[in-house]
N, C-alpha and C. Protein backbone atom coordinates (compact mmCIF):
# COMPACT_ATOMS: atom_id res chain seq x y z
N UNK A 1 120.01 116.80 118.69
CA UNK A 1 120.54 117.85 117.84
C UNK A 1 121.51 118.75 118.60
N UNK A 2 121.22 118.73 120.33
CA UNK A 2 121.80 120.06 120.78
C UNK A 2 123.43 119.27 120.66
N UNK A 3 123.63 117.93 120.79
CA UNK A 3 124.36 117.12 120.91
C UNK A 3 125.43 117.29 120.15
N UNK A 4 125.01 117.47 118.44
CA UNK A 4 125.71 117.27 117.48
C UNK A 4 125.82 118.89 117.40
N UNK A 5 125.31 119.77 118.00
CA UNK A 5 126.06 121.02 117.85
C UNK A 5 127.49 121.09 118.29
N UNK A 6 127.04 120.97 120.05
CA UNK A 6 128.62 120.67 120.52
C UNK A 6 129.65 120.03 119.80
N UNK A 7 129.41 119.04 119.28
CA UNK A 7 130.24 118.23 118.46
C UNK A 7 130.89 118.41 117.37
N UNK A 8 129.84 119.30 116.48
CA UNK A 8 130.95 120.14 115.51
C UNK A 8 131.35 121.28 116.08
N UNK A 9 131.77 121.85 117.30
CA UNK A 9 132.76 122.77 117.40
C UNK A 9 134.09 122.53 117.97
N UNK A 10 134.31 121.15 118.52
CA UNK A 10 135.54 120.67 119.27
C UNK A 10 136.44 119.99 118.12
N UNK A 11 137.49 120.43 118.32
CA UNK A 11 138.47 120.37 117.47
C UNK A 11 138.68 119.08 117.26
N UNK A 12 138.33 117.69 117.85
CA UNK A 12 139.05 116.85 117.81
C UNK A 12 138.07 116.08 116.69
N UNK A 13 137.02 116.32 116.84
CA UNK A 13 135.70 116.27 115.62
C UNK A 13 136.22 116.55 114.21
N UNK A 14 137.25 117.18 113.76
CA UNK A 14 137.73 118.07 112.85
C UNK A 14 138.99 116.87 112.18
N UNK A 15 138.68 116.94 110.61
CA UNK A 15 139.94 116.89 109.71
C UNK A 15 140.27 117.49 108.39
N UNK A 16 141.06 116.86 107.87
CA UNK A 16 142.00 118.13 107.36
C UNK A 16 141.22 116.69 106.12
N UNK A 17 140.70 117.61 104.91
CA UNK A 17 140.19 117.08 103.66
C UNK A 17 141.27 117.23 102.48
N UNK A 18 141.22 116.20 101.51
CA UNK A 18 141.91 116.12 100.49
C UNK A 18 142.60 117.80 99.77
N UNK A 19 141.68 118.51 99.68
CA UNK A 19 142.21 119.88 99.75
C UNK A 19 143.01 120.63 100.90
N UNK A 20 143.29 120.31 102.23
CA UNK A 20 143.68 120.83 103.31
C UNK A 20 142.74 121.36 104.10
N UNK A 21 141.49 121.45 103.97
CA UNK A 21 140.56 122.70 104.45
C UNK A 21 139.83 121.72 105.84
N UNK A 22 140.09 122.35 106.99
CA UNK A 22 138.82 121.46 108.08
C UNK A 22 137.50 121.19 107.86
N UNK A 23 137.58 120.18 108.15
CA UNK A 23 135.40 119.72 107.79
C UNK A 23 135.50 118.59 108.91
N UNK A 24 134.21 118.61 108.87
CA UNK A 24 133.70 117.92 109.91
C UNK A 24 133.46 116.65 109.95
N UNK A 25 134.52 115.69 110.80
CA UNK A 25 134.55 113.89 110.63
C UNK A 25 132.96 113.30 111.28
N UNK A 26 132.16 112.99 110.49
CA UNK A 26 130.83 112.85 110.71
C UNK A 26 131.01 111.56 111.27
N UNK A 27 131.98 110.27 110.46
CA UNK A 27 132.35 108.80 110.91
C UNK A 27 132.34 109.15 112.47
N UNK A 28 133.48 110.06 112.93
CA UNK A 28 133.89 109.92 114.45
C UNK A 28 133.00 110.34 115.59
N UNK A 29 132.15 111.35 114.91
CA UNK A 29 131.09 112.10 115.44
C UNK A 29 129.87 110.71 115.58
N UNK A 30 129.41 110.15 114.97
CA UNK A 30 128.46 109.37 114.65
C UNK A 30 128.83 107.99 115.81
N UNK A 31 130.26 107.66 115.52
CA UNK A 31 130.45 106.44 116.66
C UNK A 31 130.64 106.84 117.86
N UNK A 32 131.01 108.07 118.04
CA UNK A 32 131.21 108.70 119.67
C UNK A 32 129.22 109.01 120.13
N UNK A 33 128.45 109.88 119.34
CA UNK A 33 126.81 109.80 119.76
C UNK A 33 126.61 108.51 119.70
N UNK A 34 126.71 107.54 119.28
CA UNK A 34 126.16 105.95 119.39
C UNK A 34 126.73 105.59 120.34
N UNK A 35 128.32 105.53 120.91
CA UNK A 35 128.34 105.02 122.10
C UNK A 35 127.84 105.80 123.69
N UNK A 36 127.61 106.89 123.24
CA UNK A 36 126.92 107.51 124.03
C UNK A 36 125.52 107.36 124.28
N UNK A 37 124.85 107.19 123.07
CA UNK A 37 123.56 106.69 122.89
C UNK A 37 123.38 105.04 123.71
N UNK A 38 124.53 103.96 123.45
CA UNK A 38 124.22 102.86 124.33
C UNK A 38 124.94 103.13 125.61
N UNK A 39 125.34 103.90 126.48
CA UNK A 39 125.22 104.29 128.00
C UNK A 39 124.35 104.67 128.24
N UNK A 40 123.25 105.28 127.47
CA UNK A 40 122.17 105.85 128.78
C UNK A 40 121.18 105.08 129.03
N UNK A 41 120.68 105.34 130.55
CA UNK A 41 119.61 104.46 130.63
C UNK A 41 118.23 104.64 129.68
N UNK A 42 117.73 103.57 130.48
CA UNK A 42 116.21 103.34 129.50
C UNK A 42 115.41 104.52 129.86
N UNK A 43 115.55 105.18 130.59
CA UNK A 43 114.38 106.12 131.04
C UNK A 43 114.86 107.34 130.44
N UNK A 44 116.60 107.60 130.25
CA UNK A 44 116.78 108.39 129.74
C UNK A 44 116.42 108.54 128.13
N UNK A 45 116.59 107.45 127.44
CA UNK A 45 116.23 106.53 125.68
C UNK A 45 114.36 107.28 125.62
N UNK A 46 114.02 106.70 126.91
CA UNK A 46 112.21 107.48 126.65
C UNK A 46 112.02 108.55 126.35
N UNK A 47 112.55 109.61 127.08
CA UNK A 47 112.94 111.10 126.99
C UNK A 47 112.95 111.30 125.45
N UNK A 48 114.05 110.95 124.94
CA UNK A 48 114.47 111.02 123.24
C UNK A 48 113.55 110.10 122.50
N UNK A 49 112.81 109.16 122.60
CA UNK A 49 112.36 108.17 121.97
C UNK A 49 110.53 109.30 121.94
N UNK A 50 110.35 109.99 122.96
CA UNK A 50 109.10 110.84 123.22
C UNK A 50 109.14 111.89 122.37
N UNK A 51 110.39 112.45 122.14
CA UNK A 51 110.62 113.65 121.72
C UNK A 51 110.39 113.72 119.83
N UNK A 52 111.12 112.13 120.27
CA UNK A 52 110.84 111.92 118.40
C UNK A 52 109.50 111.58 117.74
N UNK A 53 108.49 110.91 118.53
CA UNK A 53 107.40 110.54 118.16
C UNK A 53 106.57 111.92 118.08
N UNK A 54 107.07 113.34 118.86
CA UNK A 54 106.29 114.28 118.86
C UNK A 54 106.81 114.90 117.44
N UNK A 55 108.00 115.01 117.43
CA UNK A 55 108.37 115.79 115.92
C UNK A 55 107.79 114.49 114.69
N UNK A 56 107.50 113.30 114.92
CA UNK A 56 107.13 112.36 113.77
C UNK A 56 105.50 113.19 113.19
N UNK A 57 105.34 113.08 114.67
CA UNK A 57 103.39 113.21 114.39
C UNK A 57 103.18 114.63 113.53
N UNK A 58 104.16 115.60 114.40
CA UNK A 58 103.83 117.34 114.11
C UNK A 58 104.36 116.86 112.41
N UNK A 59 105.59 116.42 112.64
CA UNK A 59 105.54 116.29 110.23
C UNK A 59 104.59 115.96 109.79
N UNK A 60 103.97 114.84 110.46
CA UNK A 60 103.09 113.96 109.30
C UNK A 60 101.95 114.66 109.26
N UNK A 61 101.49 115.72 110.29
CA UNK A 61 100.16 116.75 110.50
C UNK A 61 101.08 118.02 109.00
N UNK A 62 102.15 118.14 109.22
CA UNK A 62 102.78 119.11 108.11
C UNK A 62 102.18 118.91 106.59
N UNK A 63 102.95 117.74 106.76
CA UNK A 63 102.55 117.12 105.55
C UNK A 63 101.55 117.12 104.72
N UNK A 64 100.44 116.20 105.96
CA UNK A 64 99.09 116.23 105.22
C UNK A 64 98.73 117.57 104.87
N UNK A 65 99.00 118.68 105.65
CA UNK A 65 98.62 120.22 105.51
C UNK A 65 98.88 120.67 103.95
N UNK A 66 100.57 120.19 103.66
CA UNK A 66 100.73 120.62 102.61
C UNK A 66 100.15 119.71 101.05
N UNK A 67 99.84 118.90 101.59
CA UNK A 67 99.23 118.18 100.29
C UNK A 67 97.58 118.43 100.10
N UNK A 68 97.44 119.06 101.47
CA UNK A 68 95.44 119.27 101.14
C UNK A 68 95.93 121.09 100.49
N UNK A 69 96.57 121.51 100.31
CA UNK A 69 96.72 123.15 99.75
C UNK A 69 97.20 122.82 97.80
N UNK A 70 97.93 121.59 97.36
CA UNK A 70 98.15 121.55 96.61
C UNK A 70 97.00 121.42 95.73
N UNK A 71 96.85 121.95 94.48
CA UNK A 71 95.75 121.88 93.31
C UNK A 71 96.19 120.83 92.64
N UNK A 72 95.63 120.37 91.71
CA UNK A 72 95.85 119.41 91.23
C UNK A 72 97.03 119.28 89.99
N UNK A 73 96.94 120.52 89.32
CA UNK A 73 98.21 120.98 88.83
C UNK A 73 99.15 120.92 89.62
N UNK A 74 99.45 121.43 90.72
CA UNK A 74 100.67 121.22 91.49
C UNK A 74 100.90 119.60 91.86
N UNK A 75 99.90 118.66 91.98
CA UNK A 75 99.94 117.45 92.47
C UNK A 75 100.74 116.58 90.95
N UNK A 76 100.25 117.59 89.93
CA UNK A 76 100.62 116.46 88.55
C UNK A 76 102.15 117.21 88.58
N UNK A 77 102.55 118.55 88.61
CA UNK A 77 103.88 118.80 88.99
C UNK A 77 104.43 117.91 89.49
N UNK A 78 104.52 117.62 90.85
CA UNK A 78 105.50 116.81 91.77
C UNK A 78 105.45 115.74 91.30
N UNK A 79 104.67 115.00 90.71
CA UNK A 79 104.75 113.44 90.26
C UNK A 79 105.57 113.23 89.12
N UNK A 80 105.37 114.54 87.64
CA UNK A 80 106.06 114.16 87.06
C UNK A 80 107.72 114.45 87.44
N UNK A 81 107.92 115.31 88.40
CA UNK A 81 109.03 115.23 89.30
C UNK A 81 109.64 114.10 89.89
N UNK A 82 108.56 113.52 90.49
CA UNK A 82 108.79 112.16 91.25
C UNK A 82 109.40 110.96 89.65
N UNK A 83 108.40 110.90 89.09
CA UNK A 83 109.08 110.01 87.86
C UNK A 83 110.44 110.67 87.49
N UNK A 84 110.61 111.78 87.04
CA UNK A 84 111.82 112.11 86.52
C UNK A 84 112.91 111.55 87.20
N UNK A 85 112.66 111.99 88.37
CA UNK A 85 113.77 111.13 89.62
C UNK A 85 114.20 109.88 89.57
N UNK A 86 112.74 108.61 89.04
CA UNK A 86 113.05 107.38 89.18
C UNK A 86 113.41 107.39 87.76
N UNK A 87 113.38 107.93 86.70
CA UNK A 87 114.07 107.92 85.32
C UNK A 87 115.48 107.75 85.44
N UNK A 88 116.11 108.96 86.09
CA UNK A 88 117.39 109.65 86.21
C UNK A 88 118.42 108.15 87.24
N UNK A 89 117.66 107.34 87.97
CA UNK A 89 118.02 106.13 88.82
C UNK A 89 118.41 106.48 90.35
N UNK A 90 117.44 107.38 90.76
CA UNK A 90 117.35 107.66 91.97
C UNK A 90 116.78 106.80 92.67
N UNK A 91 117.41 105.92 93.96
CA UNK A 91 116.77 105.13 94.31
C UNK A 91 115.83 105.45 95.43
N UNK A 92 116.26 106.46 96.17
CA UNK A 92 114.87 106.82 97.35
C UNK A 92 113.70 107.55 96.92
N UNK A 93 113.00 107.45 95.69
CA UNK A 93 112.00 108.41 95.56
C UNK A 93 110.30 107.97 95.98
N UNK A 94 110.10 109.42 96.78
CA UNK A 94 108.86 108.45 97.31
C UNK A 94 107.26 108.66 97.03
N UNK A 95 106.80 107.65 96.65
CA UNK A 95 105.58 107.13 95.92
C UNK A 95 104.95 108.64 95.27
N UNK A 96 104.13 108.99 94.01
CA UNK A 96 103.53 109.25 93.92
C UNK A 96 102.33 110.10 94.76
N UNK A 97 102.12 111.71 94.97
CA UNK A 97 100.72 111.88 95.61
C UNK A 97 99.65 111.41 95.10
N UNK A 98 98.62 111.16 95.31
CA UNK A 98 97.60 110.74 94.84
C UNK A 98 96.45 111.87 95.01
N UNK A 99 95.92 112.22 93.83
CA UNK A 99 94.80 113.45 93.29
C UNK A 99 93.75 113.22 94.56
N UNK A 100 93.41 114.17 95.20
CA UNK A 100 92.61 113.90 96.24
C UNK A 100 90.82 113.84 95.52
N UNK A 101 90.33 113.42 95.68
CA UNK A 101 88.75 112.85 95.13
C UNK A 101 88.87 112.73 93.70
N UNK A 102 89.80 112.01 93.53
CA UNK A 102 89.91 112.02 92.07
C UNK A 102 89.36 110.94 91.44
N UNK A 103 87.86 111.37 90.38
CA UNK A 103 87.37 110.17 89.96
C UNK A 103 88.08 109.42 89.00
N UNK A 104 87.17 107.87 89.70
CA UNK A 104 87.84 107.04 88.91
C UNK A 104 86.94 107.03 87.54
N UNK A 105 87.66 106.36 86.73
CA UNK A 105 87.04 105.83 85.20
C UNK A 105 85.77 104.78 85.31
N UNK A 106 84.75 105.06 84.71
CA UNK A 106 83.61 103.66 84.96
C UNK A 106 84.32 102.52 84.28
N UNK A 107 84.30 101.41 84.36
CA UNK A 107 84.25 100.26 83.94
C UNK A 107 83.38 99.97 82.26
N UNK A 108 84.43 98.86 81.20
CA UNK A 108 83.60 98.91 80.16
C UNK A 108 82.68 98.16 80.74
N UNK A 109 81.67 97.59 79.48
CA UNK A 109 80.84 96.56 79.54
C UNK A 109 81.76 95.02 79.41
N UNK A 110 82.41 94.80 78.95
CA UNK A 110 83.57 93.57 79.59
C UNK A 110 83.68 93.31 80.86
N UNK A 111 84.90 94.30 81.69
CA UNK A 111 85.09 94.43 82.85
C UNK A 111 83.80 94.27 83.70
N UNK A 112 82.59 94.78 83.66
CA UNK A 112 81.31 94.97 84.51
C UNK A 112 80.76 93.04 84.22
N UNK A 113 80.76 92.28 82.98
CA UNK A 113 80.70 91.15 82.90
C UNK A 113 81.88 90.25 84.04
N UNK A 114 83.07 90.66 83.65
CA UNK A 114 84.52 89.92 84.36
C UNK A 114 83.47 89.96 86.29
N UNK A 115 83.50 91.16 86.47
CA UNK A 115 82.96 91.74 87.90
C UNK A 115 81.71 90.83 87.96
N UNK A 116 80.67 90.69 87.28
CA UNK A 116 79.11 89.55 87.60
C UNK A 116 79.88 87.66 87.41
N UNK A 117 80.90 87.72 86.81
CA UNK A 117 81.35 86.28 86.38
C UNK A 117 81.93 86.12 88.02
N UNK A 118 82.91 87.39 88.67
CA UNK A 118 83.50 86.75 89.56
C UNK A 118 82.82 86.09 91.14
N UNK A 119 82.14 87.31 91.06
CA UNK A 119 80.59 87.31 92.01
C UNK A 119 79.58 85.87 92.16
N UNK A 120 79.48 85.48 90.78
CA UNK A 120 78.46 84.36 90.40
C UNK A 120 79.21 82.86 90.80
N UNK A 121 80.57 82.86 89.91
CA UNK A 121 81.04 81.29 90.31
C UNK A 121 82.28 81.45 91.27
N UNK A 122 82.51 80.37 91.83
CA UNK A 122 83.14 80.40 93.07
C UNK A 122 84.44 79.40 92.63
N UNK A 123 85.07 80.46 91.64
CA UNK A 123 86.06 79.41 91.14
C UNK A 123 87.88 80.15 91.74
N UNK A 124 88.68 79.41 92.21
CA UNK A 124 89.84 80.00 92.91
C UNK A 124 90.99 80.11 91.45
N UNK A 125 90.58 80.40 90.46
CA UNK A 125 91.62 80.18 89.24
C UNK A 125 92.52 81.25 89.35
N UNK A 126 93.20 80.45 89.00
CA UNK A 126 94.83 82.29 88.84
C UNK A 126 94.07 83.55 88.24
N UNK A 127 94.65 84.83 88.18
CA UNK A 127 93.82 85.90 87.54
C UNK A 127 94.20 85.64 85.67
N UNK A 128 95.24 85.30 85.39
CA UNK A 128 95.45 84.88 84.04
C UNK A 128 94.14 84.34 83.19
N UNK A 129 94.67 83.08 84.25
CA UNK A 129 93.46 81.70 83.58
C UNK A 129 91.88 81.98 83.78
N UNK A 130 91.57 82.77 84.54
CA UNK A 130 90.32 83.34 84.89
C UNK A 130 90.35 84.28 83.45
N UNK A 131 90.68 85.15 83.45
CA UNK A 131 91.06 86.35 82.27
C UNK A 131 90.73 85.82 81.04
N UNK A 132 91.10 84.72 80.90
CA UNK A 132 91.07 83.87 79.56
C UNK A 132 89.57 83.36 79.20
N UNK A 133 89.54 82.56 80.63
CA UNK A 133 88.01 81.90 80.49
C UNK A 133 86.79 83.14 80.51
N UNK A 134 86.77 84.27 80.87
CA UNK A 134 86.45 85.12 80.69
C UNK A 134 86.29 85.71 79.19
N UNK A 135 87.11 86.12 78.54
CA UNK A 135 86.93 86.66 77.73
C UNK A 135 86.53 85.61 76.42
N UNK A 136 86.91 84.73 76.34
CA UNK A 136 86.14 83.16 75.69
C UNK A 136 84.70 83.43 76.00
N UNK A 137 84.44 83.56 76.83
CA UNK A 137 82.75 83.11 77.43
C UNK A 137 82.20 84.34 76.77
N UNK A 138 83.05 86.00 77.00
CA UNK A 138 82.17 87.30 75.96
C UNK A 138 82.38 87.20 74.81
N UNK A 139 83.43 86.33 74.36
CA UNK A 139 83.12 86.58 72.60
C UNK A 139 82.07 85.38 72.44
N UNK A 140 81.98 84.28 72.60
CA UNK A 140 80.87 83.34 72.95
C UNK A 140 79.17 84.25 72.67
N UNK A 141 79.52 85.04 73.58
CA UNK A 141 77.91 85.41 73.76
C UNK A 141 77.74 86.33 72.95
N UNK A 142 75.93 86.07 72.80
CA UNK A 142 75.47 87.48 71.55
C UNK A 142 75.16 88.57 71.90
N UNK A 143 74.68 89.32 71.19
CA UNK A 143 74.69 90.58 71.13
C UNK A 143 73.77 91.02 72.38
N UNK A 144 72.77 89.81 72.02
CA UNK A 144 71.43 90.51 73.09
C UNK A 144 72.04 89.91 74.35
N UNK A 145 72.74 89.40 74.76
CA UNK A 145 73.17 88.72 76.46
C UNK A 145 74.32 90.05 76.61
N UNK A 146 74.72 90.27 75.77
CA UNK A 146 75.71 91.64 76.14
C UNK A 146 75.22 93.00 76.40
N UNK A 147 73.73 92.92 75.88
CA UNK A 147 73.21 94.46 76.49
C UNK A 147 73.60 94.89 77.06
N UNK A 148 72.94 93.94 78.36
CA UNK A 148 72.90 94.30 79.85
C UNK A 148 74.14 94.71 80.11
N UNK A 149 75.27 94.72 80.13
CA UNK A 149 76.35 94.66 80.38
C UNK A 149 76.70 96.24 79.98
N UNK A 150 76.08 96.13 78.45
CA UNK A 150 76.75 97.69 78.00
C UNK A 150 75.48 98.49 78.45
N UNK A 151 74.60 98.35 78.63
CA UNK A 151 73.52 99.39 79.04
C UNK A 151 74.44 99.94 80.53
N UNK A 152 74.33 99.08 81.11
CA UNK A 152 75.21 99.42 82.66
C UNK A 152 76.52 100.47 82.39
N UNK A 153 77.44 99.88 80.98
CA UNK A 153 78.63 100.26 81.42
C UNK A 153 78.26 102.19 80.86
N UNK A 154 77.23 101.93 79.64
CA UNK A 154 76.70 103.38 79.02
C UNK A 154 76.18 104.34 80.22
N UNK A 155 75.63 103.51 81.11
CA UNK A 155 75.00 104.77 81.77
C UNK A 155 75.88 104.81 83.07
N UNK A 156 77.00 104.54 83.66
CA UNK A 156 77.95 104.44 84.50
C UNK A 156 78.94 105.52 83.57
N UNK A 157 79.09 105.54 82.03
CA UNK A 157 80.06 106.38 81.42
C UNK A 157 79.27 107.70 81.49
N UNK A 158 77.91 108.28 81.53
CA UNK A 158 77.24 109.23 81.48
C UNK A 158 77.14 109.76 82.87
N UNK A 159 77.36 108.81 84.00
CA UNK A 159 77.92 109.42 85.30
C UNK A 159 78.50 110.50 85.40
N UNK A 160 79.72 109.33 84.75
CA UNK A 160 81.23 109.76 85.18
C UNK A 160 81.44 111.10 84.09
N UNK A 161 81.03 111.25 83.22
CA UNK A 161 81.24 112.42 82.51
C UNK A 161 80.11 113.38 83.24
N UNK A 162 79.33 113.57 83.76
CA UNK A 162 78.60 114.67 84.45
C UNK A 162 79.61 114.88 86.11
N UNK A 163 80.15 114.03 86.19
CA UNK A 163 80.86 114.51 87.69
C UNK A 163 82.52 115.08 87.55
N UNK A 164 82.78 114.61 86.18
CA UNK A 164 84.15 115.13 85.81
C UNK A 164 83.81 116.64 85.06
N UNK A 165 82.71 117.08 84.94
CA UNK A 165 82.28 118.65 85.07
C UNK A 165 81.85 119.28 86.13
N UNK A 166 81.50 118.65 87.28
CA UNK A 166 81.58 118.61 88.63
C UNK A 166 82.94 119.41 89.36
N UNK A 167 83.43 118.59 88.65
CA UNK A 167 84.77 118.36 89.69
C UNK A 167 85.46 119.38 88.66
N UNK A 168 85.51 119.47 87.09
CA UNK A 168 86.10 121.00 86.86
C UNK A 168 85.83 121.85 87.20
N UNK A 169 84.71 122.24 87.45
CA UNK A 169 83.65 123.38 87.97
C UNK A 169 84.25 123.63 88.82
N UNK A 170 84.52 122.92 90.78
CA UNK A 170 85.28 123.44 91.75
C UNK A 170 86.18 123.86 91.32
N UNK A 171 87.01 123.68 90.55
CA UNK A 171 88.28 124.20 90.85
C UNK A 171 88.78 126.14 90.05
């Protein structure tokens, strides 16, 4: 950085823009630090290569800082931010935060069957063709072989609704 200070104050760094006004030739600036950058030695490259891994780490400690302070309102802020961005055809936008302990949804009584089918047979089928033979085999079955399935998924949904008052409660 101290580098590119010097660099925008020497005149020769400098051109004259479609309006007349001086600004700063970043092209000339950029190939003069790169060939400067391949003269130095390797020990000197460590120096800078050290310096950067310390400012990488101190962001990514930033970072996490600022995403454990965000509420969850602020977390659904930035995302629908983040989408708006990839709406608008912004191509660098980056991923989604993700709600910190944010429960998941229980599983129906289907899915909790799909989950004992995959467990039980030891079959390598595409997820499609699996999907298929799957849901063939639950309309297949009666009412009473499906209990089990929904008793599980009923009292996994009575969980998840006592911990999603849980989790309103903190906040």
């Amino acid at each position: 950085m101290e580098r590119l200070k010097d660099i925008k104050e020497k005149p020769e760094f400098r051109k004259a823009n479609k309006d007349g006004n001086s600004v700063f030739d970043i092209k000339m600036a950029a190939s003069t630090i790169g060939s400067e950058w391949k003269s130095l030695s390797s020990s000197e490259r460590d120096h800078f290569d050290k310096l950067y891994e310390k400012h990488v780490t101190q962001y990514q400690k930033d970072l996490e800082a600022w995403k454990e302070s965000l509420t969850p309102d602020d977390i659904q802020r930035q995302n629908q931010f983040f989408a708006y961005q990839r709406k608008i055809g912004k191509k660098t936008v980056p991923r989604n935060i993700p709600v910190p302990k944010q429960l998941k949804r229980p599983l129906s009584a289907f899915f909790l069957f799909t989950q004992h089918l995959r467990e039980t047979s030891n079959t390598s089928m595409p997820v499609t063709e699996f999907a298929r033979h799957a849901g063939a085999k639950w309309k297949a079955m009666s009412a009473t072989e499906k209990e089990q399935f929904e008793e599980s998924a009923r009292a996994s949904k009575e969980e998840y609704q006592r911990r999603v008052e849980e989790f309103k409660a903190s906040f």
